[in-house]
N, C-alpha and C. Protein backbone atom coordinates (compact mmCIF):
# COMPACT_ATOMS: atom_id res chain seq x y z
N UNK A 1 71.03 49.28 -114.39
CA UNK A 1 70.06 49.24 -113.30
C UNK A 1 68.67 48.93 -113.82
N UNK A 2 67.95 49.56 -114.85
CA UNK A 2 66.99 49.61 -115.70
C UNK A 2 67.08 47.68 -116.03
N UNK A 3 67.82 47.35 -116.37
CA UNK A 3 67.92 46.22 -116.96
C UNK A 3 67.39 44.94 -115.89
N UNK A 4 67.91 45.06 -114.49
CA UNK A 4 68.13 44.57 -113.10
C UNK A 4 66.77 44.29 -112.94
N UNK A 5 65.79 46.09 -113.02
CA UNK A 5 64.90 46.10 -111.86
C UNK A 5 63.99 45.24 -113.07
N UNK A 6 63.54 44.82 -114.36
CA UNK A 6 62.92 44.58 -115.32
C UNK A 6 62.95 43.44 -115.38
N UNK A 7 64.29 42.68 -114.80
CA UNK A 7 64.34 41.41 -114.76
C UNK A 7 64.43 40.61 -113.36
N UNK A 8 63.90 41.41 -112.20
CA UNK A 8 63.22 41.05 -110.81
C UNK A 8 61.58 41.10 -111.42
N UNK A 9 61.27 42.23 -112.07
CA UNK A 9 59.89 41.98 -112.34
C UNK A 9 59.38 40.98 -113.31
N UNK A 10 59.51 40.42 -114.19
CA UNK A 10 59.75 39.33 -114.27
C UNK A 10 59.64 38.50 -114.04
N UNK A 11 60.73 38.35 -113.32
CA UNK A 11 60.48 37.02 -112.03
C UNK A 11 59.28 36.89 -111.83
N UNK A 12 59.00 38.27 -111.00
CA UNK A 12 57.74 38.09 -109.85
C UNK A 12 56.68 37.33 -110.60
N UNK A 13 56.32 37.76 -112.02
CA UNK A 13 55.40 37.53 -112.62
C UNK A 13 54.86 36.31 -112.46
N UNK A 14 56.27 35.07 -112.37
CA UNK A 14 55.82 33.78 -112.39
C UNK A 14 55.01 33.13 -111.13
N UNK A 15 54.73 34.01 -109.89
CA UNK A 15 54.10 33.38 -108.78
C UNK A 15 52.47 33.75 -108.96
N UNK A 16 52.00 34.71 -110.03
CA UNK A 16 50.71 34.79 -110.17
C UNK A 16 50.44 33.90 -111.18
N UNK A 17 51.39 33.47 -112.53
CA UNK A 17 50.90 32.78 -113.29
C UNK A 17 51.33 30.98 -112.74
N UNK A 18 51.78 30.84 -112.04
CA UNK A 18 52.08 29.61 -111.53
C UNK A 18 50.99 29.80 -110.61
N UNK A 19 50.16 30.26 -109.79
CA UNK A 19 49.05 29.97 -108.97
C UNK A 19 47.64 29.85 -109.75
N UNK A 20 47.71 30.35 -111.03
CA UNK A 20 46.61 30.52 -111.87
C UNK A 20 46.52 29.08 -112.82
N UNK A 21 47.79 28.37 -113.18
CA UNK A 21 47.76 27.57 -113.60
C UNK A 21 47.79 26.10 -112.77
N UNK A 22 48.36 26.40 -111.61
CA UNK A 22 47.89 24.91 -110.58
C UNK A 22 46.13 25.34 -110.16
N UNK A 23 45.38 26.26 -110.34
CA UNK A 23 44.17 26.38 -110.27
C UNK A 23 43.75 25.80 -111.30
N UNK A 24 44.17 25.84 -112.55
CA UNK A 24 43.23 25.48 -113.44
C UNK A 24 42.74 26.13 -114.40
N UNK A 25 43.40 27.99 -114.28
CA UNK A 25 42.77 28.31 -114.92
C UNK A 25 43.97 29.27 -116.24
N UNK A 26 44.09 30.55 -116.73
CA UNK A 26 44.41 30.28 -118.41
C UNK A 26 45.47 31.67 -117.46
N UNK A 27 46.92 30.96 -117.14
CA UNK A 27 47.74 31.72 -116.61
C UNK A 27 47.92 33.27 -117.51
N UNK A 28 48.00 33.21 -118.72
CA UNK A 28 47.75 34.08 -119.84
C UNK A 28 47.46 35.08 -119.66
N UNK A 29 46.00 35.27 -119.21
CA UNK A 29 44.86 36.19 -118.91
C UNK A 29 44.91 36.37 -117.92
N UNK A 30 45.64 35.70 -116.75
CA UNK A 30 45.86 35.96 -115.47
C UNK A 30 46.41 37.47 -115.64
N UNK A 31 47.85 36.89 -116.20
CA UNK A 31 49.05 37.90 -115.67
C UNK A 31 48.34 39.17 -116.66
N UNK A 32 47.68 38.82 -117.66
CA UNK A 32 47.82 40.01 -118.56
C UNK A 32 46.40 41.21 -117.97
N UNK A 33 45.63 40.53 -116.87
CA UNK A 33 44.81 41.29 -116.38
C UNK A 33 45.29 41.71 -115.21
N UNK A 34 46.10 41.09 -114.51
CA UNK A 34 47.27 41.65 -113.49
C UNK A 34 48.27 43.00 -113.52
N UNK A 35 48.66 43.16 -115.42
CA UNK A 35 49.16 44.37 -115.78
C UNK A 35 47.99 45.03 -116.37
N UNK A 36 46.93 45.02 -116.19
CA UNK A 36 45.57 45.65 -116.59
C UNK A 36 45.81 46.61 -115.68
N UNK A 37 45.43 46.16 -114.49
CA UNK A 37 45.16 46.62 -112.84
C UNK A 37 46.72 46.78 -112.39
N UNK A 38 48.17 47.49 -112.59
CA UNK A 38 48.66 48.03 -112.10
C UNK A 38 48.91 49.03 -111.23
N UNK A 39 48.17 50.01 -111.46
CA UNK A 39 48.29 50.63 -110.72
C UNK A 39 47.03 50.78 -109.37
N UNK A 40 46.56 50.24 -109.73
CA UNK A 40 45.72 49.63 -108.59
C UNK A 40 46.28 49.55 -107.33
N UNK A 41 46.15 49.53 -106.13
CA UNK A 41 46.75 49.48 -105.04
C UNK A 41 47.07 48.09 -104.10
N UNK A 42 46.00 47.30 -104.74
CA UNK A 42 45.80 45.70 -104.02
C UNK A 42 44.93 45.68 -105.17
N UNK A 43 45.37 44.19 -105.68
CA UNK A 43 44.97 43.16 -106.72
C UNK A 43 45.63 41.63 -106.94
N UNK A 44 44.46 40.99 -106.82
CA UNK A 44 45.39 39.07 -106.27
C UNK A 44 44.25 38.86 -107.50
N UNK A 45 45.25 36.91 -107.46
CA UNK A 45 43.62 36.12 -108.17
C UNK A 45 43.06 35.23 -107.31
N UNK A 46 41.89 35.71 -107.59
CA UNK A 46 40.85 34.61 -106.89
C UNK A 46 40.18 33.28 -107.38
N UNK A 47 41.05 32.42 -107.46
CA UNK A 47 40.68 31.12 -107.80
C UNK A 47 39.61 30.55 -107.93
N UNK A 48 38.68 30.77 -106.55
CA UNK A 48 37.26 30.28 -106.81
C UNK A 48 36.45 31.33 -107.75
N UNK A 49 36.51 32.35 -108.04
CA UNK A 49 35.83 32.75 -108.81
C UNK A 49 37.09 32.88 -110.34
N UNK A 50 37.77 32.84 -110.10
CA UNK A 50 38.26 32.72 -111.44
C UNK A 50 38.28 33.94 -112.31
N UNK A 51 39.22 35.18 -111.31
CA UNK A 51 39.50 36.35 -111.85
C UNK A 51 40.19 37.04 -111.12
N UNK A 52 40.57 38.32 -111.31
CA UNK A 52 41.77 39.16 -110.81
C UNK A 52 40.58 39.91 -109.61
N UNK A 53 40.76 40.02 -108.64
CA UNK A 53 39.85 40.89 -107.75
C UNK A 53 40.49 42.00 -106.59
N UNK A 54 40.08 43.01 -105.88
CA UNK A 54 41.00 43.71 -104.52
C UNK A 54 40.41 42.55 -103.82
N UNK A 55 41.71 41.96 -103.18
CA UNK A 55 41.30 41.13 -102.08
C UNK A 55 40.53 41.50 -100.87
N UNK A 56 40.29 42.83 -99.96
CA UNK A 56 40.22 43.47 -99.51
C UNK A 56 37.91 43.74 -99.70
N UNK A 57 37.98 43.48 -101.08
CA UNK A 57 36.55 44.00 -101.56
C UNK A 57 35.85 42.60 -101.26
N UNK A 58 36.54 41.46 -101.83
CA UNK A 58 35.93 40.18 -101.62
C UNK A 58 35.92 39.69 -100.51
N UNK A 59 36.26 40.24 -99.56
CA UNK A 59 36.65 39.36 -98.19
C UNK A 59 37.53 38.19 -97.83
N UNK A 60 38.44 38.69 -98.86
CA UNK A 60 39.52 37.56 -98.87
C UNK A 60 40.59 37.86 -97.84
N UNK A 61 40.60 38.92 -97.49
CA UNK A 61 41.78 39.62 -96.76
C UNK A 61 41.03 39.84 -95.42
N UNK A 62 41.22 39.98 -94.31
CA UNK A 62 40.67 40.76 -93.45
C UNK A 62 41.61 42.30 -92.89
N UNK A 63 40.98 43.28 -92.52
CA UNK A 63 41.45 44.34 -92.48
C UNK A 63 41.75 44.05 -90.57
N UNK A 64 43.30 44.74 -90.26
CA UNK A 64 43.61 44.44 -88.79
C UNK A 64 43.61 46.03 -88.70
């Protein structure tokens, strides 16, 4: 099971570093500041500024 859930996460990994790298910017440092901010509650990347941010703080999100 351990093995399963490690290799869904994984996966996931590749849709932040595949959005970081059709941006332009160093998928690398993406993901590895992405497991920085785990436990964080909300954390995306923000392309135009070119870093990990709460979407929520930047006004990227709107709150319903």
């Amino acid at each position: 099971e351990s093995f399963c859930v490690r290799a869904f996460a994984e996966a996931l990994e590749i849709i932040p570093a595949t959005l970081a790298e059709n941006a332009g910017l160093n998928p690398i440092q993406i993901v590895s500041e992405l497991r920085l901010r785990h436990g964080e509650k909300y954390a995306g990347v923000n392309v135009r500024k070119e870093n990990v941010m709460q979407p929520l703080q930047g006004e990227v999100a709107s709150r319903f």
